[in-house]
Protein backbone atom coordinates (compact mmCIF):
# COMPACT_ATOMS: atom_id res chain seq x y z
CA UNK A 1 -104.27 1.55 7.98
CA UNK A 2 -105.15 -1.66 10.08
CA UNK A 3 -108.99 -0.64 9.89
CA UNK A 4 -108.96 -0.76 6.11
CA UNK A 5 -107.71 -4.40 6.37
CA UNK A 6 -110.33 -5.40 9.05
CA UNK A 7 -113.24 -3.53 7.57
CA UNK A 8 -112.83 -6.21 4.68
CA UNK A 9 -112.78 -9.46 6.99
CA UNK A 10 -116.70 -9.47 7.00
CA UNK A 11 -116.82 -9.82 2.88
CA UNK A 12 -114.34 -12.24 2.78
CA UNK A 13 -115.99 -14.47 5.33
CA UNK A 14 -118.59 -15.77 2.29
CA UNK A 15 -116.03 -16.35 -0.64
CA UNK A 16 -116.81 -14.62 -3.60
CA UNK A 17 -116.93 -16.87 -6.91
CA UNK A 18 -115.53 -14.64 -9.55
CA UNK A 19 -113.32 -11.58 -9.50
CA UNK A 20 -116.87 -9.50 -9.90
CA UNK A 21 -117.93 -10.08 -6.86
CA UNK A 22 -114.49 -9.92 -5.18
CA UNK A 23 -114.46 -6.09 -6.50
CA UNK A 24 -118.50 -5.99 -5.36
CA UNK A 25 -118.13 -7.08 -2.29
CA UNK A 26 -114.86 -6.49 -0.66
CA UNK A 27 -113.52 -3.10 -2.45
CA UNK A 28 -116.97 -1.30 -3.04
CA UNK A 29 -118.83 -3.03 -0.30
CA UNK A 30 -116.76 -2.79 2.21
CA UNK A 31 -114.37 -0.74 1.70
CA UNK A 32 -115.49 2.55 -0.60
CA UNK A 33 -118.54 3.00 1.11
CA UNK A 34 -117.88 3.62 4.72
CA UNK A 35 -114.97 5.87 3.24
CA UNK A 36 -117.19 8.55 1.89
CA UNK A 37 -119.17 9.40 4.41
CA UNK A 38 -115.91 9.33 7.02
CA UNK A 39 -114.90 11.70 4.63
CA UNK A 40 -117.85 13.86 4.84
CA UNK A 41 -117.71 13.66 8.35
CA UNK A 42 -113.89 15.33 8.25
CA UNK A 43 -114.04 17.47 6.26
CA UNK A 44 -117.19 19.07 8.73
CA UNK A 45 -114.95 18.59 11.47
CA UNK A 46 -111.65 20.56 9.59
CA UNK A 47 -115.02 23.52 9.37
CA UNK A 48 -115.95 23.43 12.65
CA UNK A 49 -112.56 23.49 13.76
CA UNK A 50 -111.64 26.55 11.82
CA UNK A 51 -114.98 28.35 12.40
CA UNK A 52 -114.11 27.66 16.44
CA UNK A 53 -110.44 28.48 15.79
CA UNK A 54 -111.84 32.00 14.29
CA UNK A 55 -114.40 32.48 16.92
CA UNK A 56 -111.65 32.18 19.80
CA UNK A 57 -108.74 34.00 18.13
CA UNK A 58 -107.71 37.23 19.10
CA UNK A 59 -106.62 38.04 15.83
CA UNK A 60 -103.64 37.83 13.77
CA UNK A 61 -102.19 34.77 12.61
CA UNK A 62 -104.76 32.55 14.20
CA UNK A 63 -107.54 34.68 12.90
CA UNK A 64 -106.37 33.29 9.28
CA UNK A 65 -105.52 30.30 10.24
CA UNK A 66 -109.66 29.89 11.27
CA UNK A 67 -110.58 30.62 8.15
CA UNK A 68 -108.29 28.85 6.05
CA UNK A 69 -109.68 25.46 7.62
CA UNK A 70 -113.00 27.12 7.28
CA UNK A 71 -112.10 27.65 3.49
CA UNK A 72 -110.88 24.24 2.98
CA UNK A 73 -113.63 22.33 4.86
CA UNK A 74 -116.39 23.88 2.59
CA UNK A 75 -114.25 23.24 -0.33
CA UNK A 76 -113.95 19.44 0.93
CA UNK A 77 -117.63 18.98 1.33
CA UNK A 78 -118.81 20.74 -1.81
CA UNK A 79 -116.60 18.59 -4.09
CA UNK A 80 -117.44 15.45 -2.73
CA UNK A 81 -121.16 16.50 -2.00
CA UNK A 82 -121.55 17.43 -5.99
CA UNK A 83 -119.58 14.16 -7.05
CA UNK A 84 -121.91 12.16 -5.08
CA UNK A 85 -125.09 14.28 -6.79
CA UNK A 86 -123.40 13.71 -10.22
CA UNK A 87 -123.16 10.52 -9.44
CA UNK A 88 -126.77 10.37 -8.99
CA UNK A 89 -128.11 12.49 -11.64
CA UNK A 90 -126.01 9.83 -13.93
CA UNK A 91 -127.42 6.82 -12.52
CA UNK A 92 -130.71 8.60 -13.24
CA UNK A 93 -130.70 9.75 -16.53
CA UNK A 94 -129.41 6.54 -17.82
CA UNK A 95 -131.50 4.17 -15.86
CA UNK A 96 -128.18 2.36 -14.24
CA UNK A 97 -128.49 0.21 -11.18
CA UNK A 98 -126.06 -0.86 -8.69
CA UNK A 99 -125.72 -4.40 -10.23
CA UNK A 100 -122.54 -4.70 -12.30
CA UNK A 101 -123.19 -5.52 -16.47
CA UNK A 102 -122.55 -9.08 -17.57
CA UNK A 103 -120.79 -9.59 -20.20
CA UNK A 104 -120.24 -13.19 -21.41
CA UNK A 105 -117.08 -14.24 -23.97
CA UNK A 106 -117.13 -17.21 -25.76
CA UNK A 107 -113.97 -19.14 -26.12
CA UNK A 108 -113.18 -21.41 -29.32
């Protein structure tokens, strides 16, 4: 919990001058991206842990157990491996790039 607070310090040192670039910098920049590969990265680990879990297991309960996290880990990956590629294939197709649309309002 303390990391997500820190991870932001680095944005905020250069003070953002709209809400735009508060969102751009601090909650995408720093904060969303480092989460999704972390996430990648355990839901592997929750895989490897139930293929060695399986591999060691004598049987039984454990033997389950092994592939459960085995089960789950894949599951974890391929959702946020195809969200990522959808992602993608969107910011394709429509020619979208990472800088946010302006749109300017006029007050009377």
């Amino acid at each position: 919990m303390l990391f997500a607070f820190t991870a932001a310090l680095p944005a905020l040192a250069v003070a953002p001058k709209n809400f735009q670039e508060l969102v751009d910098n601090v909650l995408i920049g720093s904060l969303i991206k480092p989460i999704v590969p972390l996430l990648i990265s355990l839901a592997v680990v929750v895989f490897l842990y139930g293929v060695i879990t399986l591999m060691f297991s004598e049987g039984g309960e454990k033997k389950e157990e092994g592939k459960q996290y085995m089960l789950w880990g894949i599951i974890g990956i391929f959702v946020m491996v195809s969200v990522w590629g959808l992602v993608t294939i969107l910011k394709e197709t429509f020619g979208l790039e990472n800088s946010p649309i302006k749109i300017e309002m006029k007050l009377p």
